[in-house]
C-alpha atoms as a PDB file:
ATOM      1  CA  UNK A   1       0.209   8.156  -5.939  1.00  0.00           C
ATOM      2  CA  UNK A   2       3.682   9.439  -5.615  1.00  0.00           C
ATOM      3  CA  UNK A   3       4.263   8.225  -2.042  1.00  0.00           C
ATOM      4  CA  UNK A   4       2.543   4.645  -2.355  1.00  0.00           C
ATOM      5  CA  UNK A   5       4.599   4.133  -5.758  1.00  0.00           C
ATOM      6  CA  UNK A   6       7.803   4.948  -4.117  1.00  0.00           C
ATOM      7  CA  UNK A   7       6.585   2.760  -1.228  1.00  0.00           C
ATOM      8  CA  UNK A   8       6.401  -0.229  -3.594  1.00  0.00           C
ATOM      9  CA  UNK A   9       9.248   0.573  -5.102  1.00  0.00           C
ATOM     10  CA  UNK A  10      11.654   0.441  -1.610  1.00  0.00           C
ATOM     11  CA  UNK A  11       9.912  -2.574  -0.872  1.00  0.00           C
ATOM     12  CA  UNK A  12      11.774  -4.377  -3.527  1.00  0.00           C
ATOM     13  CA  UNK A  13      14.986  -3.146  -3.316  1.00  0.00           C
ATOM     14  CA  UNK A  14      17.658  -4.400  -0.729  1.00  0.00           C
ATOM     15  CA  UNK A  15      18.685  -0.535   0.921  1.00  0.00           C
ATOM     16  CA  UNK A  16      14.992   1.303   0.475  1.00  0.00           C
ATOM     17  CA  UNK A  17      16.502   3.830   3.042  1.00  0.00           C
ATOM     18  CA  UNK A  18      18.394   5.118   0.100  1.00  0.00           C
ATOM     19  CA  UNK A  19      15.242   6.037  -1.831  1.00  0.00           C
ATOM     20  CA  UNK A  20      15.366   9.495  -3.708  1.00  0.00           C
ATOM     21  CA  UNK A  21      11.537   9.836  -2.595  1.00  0.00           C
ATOM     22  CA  UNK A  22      11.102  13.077  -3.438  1.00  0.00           C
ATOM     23  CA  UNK A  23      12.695  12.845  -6.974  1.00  0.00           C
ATOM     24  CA  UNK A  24      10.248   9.377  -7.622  1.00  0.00           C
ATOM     25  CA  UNK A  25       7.013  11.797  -6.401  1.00  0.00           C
ATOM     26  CA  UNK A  26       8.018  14.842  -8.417  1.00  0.00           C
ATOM     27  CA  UNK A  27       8.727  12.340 -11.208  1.00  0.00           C
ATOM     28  CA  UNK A  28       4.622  10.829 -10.641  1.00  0.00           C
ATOM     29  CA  UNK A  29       3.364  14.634 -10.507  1.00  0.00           C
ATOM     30  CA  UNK A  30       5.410  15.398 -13.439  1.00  0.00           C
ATOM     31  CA  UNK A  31       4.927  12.881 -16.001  1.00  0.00           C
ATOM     32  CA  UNK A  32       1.448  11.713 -14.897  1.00  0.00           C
ATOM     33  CA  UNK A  33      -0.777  14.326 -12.899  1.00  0.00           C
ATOM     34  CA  UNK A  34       0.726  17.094 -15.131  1.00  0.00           C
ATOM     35  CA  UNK A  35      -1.062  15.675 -17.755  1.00  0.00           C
ATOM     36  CA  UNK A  36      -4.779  14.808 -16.489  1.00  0.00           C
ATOM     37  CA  UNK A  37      -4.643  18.712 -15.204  1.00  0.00           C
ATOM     38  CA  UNK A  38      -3.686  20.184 -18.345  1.00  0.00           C
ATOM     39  CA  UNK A  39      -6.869  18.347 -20.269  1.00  0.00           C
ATOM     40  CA  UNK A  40      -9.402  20.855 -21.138  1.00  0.00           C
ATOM     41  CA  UNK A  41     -12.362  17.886 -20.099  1.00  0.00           C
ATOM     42  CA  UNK A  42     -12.024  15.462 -17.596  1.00  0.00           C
ATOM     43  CA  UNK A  43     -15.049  12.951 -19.778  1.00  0.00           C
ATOM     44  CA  UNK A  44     -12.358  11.030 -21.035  1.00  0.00           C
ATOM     45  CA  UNK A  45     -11.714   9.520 -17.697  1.00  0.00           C
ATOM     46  CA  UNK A  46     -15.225   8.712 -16.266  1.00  0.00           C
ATOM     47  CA  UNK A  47     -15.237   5.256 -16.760  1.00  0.00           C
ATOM     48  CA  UNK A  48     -11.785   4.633 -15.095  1.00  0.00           C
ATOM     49  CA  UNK A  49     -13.547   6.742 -12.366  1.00  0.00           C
ATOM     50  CA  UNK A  50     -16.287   4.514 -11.972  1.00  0.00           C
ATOM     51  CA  UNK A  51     -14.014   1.818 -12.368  1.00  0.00           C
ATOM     52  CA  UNK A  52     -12.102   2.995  -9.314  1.00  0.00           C
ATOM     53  CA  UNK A  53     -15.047   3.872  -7.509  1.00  0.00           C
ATOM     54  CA  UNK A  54     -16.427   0.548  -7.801  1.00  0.00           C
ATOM     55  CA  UNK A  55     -13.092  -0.889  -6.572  1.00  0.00           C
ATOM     56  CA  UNK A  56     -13.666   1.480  -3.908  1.00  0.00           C
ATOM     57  CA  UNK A  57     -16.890   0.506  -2.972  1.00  0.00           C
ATOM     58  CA  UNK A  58     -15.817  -3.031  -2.888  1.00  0.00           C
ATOM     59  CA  UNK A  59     -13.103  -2.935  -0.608  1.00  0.00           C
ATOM     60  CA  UNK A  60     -14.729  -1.320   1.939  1.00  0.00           C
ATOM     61  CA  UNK A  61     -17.765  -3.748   2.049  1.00  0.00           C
ATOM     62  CA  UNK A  62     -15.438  -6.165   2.605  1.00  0.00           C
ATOM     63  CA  UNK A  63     -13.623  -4.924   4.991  1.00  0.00           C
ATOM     64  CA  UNK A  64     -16.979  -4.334   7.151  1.00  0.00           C
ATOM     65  CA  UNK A  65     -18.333  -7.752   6.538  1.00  0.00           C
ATOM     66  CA  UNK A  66     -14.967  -8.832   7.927  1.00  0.00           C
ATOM     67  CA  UNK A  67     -15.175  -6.516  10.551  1.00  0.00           C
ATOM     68  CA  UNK A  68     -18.359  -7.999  11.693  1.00  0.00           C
ATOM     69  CA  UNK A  69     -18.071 -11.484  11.215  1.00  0.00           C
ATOM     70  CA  UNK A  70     -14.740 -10.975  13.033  1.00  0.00           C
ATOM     71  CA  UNK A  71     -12.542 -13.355  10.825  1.00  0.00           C
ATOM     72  CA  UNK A  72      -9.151 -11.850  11.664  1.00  0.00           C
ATOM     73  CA  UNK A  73     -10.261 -12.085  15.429  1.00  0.00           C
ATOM     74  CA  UNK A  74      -8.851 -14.218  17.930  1.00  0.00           C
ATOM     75  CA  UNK A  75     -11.187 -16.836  17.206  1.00  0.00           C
ATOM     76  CA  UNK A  76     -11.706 -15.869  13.625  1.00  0.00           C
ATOM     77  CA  UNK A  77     -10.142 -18.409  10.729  1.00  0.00           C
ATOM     78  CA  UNK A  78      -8.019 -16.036   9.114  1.00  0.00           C
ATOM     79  CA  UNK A  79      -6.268 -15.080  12.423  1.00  0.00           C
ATOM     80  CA  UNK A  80      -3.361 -16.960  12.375  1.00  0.00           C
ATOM     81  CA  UNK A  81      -2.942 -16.160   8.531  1.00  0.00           C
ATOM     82  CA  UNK A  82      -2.016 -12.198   9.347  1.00  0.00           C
ATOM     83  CA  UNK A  83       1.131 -11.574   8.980  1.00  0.00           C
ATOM     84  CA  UNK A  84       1.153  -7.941   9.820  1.00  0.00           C
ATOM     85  CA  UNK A  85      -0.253  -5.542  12.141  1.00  0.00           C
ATOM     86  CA  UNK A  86       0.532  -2.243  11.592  1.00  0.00           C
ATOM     87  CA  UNK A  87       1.921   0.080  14.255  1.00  0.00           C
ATOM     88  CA  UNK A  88       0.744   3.487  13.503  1.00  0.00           C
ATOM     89  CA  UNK A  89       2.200   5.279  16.722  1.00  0.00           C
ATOM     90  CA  UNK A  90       5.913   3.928  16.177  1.00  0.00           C
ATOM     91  CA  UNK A  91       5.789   5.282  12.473  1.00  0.00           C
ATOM     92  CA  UNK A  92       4.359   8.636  14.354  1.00  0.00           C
ATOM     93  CA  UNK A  93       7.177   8.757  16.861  1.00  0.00           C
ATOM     94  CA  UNK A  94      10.256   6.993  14.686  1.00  0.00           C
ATOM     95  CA  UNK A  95      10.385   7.838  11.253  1.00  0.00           C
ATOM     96  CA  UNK A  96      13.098   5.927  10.824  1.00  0.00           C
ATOM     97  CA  UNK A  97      10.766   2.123  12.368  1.00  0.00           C
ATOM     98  CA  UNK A  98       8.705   2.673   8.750  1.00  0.00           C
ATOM     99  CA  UNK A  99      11.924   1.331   7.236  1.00  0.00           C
ATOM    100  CA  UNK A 100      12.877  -1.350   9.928  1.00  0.00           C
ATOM    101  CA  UNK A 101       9.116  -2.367   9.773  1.00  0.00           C
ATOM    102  CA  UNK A 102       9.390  -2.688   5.764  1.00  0.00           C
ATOM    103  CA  UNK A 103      12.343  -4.976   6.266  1.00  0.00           C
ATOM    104  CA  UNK A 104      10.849  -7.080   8.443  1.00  0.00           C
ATOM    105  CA  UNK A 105       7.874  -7.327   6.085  1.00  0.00           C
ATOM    106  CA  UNK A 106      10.210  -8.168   3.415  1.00  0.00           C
ATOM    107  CA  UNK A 107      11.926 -10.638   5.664  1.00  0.00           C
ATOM    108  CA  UNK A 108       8.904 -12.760   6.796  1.00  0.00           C
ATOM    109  CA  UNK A 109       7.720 -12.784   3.167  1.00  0.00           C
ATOM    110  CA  UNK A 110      10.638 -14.490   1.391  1.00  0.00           C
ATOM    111  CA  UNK A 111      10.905 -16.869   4.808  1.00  0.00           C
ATOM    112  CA  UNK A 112       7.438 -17.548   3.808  1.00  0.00           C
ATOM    113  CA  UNK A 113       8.167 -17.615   0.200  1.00  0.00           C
ATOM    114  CA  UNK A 114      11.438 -20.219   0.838  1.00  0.00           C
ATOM    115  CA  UNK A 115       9.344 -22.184   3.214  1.00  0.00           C
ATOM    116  CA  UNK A 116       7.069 -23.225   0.139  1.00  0.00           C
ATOM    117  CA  UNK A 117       9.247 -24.123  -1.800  1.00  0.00           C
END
């Protein structure tokens, strides 16, 4: 939670480089895991757990009917609307491309953004 809310966070902000990520994830541990471990019964959140499972559940069926209907193929119709392939083996070997690859994100958004205006 801590990581992909810090994540979000840089990806708004014009120098995410400059993050304190550790302070944002100790902050998320602190003021919100803290407190769901300290409950003495975890009832009270079963039905945001099935909520979340459900979500779950849905995304992944849709990424396998995607998957097999092969939409973001080639030849598929939602090809050309991708934006953004992720590189897993540059973030591997340069920590510091996860950064340059978020800018560039940002970047082709607002050009896409300005260009419908």
């Amino acid at each position: 939670i801590g990581v992909c809310l810090t994540d979000l966070i840089g990806f708004f902000l014009e120098a995410p480089e400059e993050l304190p990520r550790l302070r944002i994830q100790l902050l998320v541990v602190v003021a919100v895991l803290l407190p769901l471990c300290l409950l003495p019964s975890l009832k009270p959140l079963s039905a945001a757990s099935t909520f979340g499972l459900a979500g779950t559940a849905t995304t992944a069926a849709t990424m396998a009917a995607r998957a097999l209907d092969t939409s973001y193929g080639p030849e598929g119709k939602f090809f050309e609307v991708v934006q953004w392939v992720p590189t897993f083996e540059q973030r591997a070997a340069d920590p510091e491309g996860e950064i340059a690859g978020l800018a560039a994100v940002r970047r082709r958004v607002e050009e896409r953004a300005h260009s419908l205006r």
